[in-house]
C-alpha atoms as a PDB file:
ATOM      1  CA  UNK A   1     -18.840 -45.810  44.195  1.00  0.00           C
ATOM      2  CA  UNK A   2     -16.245 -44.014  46.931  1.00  0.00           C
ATOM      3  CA  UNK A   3     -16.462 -41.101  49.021  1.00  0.00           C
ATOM      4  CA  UNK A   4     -14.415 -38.816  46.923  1.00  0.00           C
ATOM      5  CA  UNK A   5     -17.178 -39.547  44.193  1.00  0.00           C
ATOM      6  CA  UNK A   6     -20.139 -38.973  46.457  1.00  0.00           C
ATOM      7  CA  UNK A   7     -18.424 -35.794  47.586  1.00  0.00           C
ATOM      8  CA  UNK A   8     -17.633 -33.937  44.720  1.00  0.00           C
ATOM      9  CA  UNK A   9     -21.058 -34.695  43.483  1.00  0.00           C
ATOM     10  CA  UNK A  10     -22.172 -32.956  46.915  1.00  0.00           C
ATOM     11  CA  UNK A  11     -20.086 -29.805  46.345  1.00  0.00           C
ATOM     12  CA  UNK A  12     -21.203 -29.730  42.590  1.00  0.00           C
ATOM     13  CA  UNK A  13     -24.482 -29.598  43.468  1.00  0.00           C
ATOM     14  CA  UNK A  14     -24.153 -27.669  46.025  1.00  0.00           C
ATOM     15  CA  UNK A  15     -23.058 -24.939  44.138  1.00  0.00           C
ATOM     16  CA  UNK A  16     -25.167 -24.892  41.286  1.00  0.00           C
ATOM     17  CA  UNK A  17     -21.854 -25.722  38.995  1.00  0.00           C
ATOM     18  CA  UNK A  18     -18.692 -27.875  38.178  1.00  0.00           C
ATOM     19  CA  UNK A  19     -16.623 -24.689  38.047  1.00  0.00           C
ATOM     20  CA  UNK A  20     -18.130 -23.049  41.042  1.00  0.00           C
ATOM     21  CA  UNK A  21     -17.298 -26.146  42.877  1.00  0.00           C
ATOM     22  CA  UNK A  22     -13.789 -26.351  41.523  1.00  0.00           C
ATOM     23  CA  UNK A  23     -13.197 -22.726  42.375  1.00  0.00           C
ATOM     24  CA  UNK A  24     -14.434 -23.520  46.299  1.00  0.00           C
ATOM     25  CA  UNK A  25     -12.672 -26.794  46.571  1.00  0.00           C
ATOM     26  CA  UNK A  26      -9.840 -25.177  45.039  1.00  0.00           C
ATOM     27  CA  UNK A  27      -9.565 -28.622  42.591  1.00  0.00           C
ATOM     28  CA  UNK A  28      -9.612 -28.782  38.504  1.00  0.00           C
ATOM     29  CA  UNK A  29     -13.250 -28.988  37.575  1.00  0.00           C
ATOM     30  CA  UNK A  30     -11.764 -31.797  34.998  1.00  0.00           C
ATOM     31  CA  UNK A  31     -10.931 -33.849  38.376  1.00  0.00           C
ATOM     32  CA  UNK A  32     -14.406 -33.198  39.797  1.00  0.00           C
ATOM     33  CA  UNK A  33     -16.127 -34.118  36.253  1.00  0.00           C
ATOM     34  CA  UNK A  34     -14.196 -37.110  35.920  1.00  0.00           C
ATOM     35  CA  UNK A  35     -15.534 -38.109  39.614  1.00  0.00           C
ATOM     36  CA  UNK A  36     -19.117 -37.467  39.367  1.00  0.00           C
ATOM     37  CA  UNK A  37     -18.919 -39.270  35.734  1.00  0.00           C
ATOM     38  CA  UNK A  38     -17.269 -42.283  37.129  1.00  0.00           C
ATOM     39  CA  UNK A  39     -20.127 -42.083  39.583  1.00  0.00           C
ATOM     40  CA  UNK A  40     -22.922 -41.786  37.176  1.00  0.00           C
ATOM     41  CA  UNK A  41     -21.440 -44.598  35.008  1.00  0.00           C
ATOM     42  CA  UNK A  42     -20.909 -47.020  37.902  1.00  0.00           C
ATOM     43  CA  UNK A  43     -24.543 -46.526  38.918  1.00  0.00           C
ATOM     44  CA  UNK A  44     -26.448 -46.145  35.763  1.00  0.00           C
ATOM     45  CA  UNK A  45     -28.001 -42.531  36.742  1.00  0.00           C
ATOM     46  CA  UNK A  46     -28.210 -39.400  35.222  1.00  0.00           C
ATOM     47  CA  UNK A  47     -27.251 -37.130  38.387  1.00  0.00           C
ATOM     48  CA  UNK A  48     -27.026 -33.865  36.902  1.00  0.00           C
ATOM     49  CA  UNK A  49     -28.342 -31.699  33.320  1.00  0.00           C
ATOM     50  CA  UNK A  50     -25.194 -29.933  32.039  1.00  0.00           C
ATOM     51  CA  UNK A  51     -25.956 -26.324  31.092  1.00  0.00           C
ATOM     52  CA  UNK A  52     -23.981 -23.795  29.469  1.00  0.00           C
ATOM     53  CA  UNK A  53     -23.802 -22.214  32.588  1.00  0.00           C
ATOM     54  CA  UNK A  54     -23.623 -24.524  35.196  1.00  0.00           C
ATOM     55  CA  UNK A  55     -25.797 -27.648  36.276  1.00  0.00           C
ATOM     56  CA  UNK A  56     -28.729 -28.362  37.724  1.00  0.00           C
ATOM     57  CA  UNK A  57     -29.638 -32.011  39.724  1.00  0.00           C
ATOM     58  CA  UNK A  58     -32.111 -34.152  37.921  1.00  0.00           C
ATOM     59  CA  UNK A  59     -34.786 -35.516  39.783  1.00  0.00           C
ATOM     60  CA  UNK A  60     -32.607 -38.788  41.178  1.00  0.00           C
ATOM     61  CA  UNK A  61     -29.728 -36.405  41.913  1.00  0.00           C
ATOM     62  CA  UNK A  62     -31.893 -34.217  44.111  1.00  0.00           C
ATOM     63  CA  UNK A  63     -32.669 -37.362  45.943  1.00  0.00           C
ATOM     64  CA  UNK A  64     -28.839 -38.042  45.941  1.00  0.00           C
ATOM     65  CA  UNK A  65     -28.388 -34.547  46.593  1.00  0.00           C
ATOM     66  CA  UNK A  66     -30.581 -35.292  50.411  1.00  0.00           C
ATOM     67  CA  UNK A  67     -28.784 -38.353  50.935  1.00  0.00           C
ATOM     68  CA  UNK A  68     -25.358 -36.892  50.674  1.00  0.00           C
ATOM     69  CA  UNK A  69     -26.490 -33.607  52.979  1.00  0.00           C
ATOM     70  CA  UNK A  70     -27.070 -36.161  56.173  1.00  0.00           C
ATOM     71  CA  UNK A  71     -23.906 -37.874  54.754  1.00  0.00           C
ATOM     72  CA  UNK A  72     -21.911 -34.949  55.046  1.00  0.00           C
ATOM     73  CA  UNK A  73     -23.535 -33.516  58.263  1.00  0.00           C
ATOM     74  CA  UNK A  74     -23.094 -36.690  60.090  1.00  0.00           C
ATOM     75  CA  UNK A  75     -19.666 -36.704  59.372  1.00  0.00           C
ATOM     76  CA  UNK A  76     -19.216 -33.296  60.804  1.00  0.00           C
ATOM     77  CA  UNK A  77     -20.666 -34.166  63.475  1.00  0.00           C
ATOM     78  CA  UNK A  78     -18.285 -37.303  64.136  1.00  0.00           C
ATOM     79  CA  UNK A  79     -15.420 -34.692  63.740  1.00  0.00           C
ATOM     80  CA  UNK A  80     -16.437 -32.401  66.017  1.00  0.00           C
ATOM     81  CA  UNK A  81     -16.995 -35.068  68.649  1.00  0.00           C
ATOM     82  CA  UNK A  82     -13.762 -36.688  67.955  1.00  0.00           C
ATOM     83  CA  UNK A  83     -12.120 -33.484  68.415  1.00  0.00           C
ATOM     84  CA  UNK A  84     -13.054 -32.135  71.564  1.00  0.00           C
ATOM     85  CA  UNK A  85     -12.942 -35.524  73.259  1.00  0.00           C
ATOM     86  CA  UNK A  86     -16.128 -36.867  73.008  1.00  0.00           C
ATOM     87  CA  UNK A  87     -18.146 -33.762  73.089  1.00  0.00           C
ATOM     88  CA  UNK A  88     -18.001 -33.177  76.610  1.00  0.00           C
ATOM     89  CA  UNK A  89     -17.543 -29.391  76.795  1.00  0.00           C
ATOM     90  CA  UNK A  90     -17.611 -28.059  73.516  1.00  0.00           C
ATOM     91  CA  UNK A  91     -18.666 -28.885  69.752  1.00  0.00           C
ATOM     92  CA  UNK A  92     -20.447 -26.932  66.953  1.00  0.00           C
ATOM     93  CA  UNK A  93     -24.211 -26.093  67.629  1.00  0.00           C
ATOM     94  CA  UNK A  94     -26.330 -23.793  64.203  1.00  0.00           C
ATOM     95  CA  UNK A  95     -28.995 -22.482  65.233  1.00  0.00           C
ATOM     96  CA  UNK A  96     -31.637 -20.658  63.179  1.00  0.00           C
ATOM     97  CA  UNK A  97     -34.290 -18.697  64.322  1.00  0.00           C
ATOM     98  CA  UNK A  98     -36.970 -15.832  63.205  1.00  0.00           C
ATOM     99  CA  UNK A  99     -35.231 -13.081  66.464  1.00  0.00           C
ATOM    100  CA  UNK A 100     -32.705 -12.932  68.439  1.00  0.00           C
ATOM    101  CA  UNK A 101     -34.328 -12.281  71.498  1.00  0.00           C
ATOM    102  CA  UNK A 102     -35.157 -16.000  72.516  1.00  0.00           C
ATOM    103  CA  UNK A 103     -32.271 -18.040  71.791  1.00  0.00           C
ATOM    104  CA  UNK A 104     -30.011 -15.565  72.953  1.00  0.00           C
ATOM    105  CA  UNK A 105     -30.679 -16.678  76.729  1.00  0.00           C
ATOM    106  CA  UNK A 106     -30.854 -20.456  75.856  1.00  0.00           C
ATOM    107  CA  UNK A 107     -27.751 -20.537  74.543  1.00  0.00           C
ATOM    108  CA  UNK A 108     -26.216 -18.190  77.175  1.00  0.00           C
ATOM    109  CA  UNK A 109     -27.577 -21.383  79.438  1.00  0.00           C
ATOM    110  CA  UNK A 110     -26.128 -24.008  77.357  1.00  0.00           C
ATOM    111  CA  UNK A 111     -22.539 -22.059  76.847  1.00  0.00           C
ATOM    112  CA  UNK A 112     -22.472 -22.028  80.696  1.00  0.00           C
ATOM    113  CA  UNK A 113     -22.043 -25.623  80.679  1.00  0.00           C
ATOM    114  CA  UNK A 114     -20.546 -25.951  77.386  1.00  0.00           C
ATOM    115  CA  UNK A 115     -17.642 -23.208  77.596  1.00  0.00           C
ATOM    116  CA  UNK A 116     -15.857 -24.079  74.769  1.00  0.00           C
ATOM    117  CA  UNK A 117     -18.908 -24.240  72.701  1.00  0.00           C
ATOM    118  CA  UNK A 118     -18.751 -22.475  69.351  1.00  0.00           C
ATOM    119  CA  UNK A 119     -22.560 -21.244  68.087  1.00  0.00           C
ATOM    120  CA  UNK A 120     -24.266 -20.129  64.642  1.00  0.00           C
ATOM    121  CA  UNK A 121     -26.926 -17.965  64.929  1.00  0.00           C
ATOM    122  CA  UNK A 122     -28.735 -17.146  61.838  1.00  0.00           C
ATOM    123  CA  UNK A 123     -32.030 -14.882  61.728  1.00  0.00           C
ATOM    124  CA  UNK A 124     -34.606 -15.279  59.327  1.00  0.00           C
ATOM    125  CA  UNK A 125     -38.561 -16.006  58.654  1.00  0.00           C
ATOM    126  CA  UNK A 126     -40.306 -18.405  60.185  1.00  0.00           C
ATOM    127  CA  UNK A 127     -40.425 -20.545  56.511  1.00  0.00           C
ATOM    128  CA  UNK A 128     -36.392 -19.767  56.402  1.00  0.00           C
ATOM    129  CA  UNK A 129     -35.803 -21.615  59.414  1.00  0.00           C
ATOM    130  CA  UNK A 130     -37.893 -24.570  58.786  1.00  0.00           C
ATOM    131  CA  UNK A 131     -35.949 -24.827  55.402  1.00  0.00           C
ATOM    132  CA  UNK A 132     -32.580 -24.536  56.758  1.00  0.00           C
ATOM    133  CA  UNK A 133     -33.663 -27.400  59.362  1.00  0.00           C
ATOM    134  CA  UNK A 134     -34.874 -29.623  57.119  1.00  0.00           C
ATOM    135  CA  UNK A 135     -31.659 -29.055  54.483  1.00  0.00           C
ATOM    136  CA  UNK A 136     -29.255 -29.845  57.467  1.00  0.00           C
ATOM    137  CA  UNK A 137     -27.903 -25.978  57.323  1.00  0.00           C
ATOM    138  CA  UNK A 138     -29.357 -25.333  61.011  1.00  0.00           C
ATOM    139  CA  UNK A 139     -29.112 -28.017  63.983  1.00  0.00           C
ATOM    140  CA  UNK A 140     -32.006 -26.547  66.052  1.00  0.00           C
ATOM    141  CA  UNK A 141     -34.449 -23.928  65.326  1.00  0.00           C
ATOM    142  CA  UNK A 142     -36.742 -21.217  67.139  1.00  0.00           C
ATOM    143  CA  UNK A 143     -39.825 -20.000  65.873  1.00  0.00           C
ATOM    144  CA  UNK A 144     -43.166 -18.887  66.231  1.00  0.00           C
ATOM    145  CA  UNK A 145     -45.363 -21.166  63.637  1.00  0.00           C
ATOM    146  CA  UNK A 146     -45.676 -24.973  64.885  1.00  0.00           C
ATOM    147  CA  UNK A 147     -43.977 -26.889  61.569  1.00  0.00           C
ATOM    148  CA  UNK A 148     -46.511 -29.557  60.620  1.00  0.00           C
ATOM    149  CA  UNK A 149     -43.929 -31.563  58.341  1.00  0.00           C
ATOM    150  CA  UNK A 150     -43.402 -34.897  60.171  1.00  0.00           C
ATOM    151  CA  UNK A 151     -39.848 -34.847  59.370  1.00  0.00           C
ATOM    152  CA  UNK A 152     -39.788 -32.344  61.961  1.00  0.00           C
ATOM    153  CA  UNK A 153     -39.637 -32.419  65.953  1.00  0.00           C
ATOM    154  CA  UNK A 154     -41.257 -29.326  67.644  1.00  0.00           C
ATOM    155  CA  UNK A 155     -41.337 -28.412  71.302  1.00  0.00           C
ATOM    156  CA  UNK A 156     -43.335 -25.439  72.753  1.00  0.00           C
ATOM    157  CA  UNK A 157     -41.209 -23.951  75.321  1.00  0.00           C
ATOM    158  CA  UNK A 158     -43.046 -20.167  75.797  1.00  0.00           C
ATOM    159  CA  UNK A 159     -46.181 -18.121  75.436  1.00  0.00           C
ATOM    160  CA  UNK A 160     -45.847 -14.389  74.935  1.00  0.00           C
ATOM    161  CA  UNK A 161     -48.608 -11.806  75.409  1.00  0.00           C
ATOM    162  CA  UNK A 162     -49.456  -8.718  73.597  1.00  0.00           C
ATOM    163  CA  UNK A 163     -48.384  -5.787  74.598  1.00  0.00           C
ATOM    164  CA  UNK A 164     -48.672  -2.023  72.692  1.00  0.00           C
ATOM    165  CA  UNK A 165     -44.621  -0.388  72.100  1.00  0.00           C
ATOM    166  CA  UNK A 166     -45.200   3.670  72.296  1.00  0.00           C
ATOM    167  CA  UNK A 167     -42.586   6.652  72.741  1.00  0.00           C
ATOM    168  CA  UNK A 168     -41.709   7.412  76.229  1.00  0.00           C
ATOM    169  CA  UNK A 169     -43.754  10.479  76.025  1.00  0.00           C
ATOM    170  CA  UNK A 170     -46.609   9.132  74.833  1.00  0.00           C
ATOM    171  CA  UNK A 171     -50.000  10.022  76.290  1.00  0.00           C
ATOM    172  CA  UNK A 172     -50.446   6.209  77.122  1.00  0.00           C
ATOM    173  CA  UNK A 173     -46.666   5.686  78.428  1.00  0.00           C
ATOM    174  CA  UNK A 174     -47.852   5.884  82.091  1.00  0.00           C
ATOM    175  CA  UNK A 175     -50.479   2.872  81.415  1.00  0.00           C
ATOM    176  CA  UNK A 176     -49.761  -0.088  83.477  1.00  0.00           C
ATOM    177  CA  UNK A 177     -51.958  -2.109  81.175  1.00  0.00           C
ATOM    178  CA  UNK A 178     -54.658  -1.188  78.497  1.00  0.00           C
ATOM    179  CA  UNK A 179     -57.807  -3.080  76.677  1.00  0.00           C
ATOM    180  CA  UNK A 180     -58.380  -3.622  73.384  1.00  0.00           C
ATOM    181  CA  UNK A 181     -61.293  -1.203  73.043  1.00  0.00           C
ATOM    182  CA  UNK A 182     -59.148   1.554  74.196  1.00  0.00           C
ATOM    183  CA  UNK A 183     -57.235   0.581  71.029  1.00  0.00           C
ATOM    184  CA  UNK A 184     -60.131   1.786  68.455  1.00  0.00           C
ATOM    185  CA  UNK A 185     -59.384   4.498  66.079  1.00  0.00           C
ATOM    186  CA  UNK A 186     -55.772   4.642  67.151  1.00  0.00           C
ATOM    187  CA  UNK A 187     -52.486   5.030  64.627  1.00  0.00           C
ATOM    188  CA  UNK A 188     -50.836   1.733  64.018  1.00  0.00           C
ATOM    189  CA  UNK A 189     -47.192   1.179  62.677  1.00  0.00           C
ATOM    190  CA  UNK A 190     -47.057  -2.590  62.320  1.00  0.00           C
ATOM    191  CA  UNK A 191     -45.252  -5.222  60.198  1.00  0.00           C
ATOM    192  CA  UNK A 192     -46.622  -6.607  56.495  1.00  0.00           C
ATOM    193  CA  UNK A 193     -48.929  -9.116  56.366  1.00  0.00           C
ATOM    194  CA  UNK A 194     -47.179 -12.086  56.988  1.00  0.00           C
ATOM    195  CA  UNK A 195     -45.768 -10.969  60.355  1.00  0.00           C
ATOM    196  CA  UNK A 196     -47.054 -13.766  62.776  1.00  0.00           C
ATOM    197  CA  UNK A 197     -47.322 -10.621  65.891  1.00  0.00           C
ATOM    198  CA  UNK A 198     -49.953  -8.517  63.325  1.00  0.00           C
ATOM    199  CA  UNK A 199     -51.426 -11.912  62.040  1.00  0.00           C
ATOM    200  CA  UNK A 200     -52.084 -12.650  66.386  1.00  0.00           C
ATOM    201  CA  UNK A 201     -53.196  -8.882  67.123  1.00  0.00           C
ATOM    202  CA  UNK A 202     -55.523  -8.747  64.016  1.00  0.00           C
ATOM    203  CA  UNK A 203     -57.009 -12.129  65.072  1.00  0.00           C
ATOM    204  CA  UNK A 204     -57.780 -10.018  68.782  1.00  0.00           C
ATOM    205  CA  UNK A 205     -59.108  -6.989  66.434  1.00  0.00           C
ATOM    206  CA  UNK A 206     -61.254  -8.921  65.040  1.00  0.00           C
ATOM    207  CA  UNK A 207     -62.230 -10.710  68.466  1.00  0.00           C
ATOM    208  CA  UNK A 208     -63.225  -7.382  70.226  1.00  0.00           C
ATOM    209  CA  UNK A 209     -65.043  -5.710  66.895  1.00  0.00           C
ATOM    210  CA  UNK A 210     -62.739  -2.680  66.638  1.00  0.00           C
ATOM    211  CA  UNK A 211     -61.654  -0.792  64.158  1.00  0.00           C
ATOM    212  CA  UNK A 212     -57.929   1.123  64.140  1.00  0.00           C
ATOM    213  CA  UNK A 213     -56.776   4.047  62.947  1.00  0.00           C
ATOM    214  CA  UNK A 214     -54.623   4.210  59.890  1.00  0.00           C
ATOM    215  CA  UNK A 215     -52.270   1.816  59.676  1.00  0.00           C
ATOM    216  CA  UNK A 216     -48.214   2.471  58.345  1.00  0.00           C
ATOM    217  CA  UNK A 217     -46.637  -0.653  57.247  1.00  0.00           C
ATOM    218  CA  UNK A 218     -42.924  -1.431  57.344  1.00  0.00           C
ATOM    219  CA  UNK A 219     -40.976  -4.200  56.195  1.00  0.00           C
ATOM    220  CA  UNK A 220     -38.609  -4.696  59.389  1.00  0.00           C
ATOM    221  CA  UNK A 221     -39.110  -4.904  62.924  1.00  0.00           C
ATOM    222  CA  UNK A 222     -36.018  -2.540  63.183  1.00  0.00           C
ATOM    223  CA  UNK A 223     -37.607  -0.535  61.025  1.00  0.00           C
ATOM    224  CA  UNK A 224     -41.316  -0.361  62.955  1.00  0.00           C
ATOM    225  CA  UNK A 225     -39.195   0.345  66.172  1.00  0.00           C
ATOM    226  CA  UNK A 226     -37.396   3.900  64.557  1.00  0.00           C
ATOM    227  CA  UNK A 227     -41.167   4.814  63.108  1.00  0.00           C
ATOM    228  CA  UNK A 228     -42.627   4.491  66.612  1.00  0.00           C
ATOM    229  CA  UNK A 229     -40.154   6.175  68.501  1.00  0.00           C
ATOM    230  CA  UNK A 230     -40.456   9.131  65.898  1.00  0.00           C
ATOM    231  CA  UNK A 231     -44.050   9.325  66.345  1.00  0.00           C
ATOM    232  CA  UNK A 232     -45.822   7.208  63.236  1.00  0.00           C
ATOM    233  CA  UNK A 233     -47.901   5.505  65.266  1.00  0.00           C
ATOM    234  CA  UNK A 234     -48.352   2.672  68.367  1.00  0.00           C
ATOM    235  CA  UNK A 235     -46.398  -0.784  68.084  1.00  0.00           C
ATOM    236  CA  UNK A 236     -47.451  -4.115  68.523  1.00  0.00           C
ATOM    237  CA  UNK A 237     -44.704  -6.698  69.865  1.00  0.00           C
ATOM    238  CA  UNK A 238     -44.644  -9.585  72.083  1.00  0.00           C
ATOM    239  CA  UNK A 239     -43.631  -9.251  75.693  1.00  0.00           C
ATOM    240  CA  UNK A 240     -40.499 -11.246  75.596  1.00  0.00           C
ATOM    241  CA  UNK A 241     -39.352  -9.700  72.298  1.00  0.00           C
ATOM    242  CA  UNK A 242     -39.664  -5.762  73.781  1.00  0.00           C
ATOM    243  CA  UNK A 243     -35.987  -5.352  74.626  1.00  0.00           C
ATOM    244  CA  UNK A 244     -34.479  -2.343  76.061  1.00  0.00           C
ATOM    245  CA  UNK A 245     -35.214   0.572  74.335  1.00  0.00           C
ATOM    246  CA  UNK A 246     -35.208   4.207  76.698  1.00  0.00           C
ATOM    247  CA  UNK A 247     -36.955   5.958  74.171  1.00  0.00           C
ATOM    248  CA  UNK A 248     -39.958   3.627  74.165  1.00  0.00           C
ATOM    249  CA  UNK A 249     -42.495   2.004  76.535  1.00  0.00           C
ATOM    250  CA  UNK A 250     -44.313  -1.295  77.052  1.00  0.00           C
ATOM    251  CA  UNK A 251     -48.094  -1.667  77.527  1.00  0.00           C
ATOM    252  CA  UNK A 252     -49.331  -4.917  78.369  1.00  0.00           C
ATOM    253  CA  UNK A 253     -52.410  -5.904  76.190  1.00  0.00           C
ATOM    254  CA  UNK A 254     -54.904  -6.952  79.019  1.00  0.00           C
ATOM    255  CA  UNK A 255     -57.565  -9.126  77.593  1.00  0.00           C
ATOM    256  CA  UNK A 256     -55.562 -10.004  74.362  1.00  0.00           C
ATOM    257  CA  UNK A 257     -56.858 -13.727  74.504  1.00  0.00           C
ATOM    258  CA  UNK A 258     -54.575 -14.402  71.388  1.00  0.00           C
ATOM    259  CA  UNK A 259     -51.110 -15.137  72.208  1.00  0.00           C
ATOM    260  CA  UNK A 260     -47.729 -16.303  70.904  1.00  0.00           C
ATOM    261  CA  UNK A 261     -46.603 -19.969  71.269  1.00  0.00           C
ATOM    262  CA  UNK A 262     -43.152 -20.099  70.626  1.00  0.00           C
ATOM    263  CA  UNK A 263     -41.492 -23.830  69.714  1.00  0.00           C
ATOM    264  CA  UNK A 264     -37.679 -24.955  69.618  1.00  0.00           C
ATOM    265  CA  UNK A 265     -37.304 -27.842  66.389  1.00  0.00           C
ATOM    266  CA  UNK A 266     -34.971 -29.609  65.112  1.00  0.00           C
ATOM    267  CA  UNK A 267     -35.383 -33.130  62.599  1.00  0.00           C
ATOM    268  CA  UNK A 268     -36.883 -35.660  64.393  1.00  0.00           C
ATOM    269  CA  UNK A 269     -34.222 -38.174  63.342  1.00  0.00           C
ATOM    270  CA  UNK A 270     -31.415 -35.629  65.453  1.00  0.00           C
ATOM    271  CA  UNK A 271     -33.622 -34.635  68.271  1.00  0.00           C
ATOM    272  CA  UNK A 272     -31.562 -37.446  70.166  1.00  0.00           C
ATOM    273  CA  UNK A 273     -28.697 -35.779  69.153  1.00  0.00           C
ATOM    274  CA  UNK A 274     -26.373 -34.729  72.653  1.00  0.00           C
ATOM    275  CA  UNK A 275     -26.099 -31.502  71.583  1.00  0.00           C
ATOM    276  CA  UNK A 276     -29.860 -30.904  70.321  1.00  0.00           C
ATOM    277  CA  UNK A 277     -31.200 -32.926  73.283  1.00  0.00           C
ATOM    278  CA  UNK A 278     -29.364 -30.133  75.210  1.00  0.00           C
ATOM    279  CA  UNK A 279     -30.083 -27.371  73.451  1.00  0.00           C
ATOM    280  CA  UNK A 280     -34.274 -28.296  73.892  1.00  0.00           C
ATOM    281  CA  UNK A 281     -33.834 -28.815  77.520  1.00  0.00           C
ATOM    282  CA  UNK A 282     -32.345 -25.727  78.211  1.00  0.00           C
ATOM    283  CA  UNK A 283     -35.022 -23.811  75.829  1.00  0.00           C
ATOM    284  CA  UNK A 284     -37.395 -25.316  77.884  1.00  0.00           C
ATOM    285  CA  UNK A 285     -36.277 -24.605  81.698  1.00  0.00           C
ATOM    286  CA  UNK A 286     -35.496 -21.205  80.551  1.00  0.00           C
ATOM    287  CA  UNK A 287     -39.428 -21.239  78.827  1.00  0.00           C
ATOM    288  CA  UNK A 288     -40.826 -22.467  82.404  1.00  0.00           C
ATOM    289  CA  UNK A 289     -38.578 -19.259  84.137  1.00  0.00           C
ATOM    290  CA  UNK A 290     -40.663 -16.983  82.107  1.00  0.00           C
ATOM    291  CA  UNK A 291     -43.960 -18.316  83.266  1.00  0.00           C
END
């Protein structure tokens, strides 16, 4: 077994294919099938099912697969370190997250005192996250729903509160705060189900024993901002995630017992990690300024 074996068994199944991987490694796919057949025959497993159209791992080569994904991150890692002279001001930090309004500040924080820091900032749902985590494609992670896998190390670093979105001219725009039973038999334009801020205010719906108004479902949060600022409907959004936005307005949600915990991860085996120890800390004081 050698490196250049283990690595263009990486790439291969990494792409789903030997020519795919040829193609990206810019390499003969007859050098990278000679090299994960030498591997296979020195170790007595089947690693991949040749297809007519590319390959997929078998169950040991998935295994493999995980194995040479910390490999492969690890040494990253060691280069990036190496290179910027032990990691003292800069490095390589990929962070994934489900918005961009919360890491946006931590990372402001830790580019302060890393100024030569170079950042990934990918935005997804919450399960997107806690896959690209636990594949090594993301160092650190924000989001909303507390991971339960124990592979996984989450910190809560903010609450948010409820709070109604409406267009400036809104009857309700010069509100400094409103209860949920003023809320009854009002229009609603709100995320699908599966949005963790409608999954929150429906559990304080159902607290209170109200019933909305129609309600006009859109797929983005983009998308529920342009429908409330023409007039669908009332928003729901977290405090912290509000933004600045002249053509709408902010109601705080007053008894809204229901709230938002909001948790920075990262693998538990890399929470020790300079970089992701950093990254946490920072979440957190900057969680404790919003208190």
């Amino acid at each position: 077994m050698s490196i250049k074996q283990l690595r263009a068994f990486h790439y291969v199944a990494l792409a789903g294919g030997f020519s795919q991987a040829a193609r990206e490694l810019a390499t003969s796919q007859s050098t990278l099938s000679g090299q994960v057949g030498q591997l296979e025959a020195s170790s007595g497993v089947s690693l991949f099912e040749r297809k007519p159209r590319g390959a997929a791992v078998t169950p040991e080569g998935q295994a493999l697969f995980e194995l040479t994904t910390r490999l492969f991150a690890a040494e990253a890692e060691v280069r990036d370190f190496l290179r910027d002279g032990g990691g003292r001001s800069g490095g390589h930090l990929r962070v994934a997250a489900d918005g961009p309004f919360l890491p946006l500040p931590i990372l402001a924080g830790l580019h302060a005192i890393r100024p030569r820091l170079r950042i990934s900032l990918a935005i997804d749902n919450s399960d997107r996250v806690i896959d690209a985590l636990i594949s090594y494609r993301a160092d650190v992670g924000i989001t909303a729903r507390c991971p339960e896998d124990p592979r996984l190390h989450a910190h809560h670093f903010l609450t948010m509160n409820l709070g109604l979105c409406v267009p400036a001219g809104h009857e309700l725009a010069g509100l400094s705060s409103i209860s949920m039973k003023e809320l009854a038999g009002l229009p609603f334009v709100m995320r699908e189900r599966g949005s963790l801020t409608r999954e929150v205010f429906e559990k304080n719906v159902a607290q209170h024993g109200i019933e909305l108004g129609s309600v006009m479902e859109i797929s983005t949060r983009e998308g529920v901002r342009e429908a409330v600022s023409t007039g669908f409907g009332i928003g729901v959004v977290a405090d912290r995630e509000f933004g600045h936005d002249t053509r709408l307005h902010f109601i705080p949600i007053s008894d809204a017992g229901h709230a938002i915990r909001e948790y920075a991860v990262c693998l538990a085996e890399r929470r020790h990690l300079p970089l992701v120890r950093e990254f946490l800390s920072k979440a957190d004081a900057w969680g404790q300024t919003q208190a």
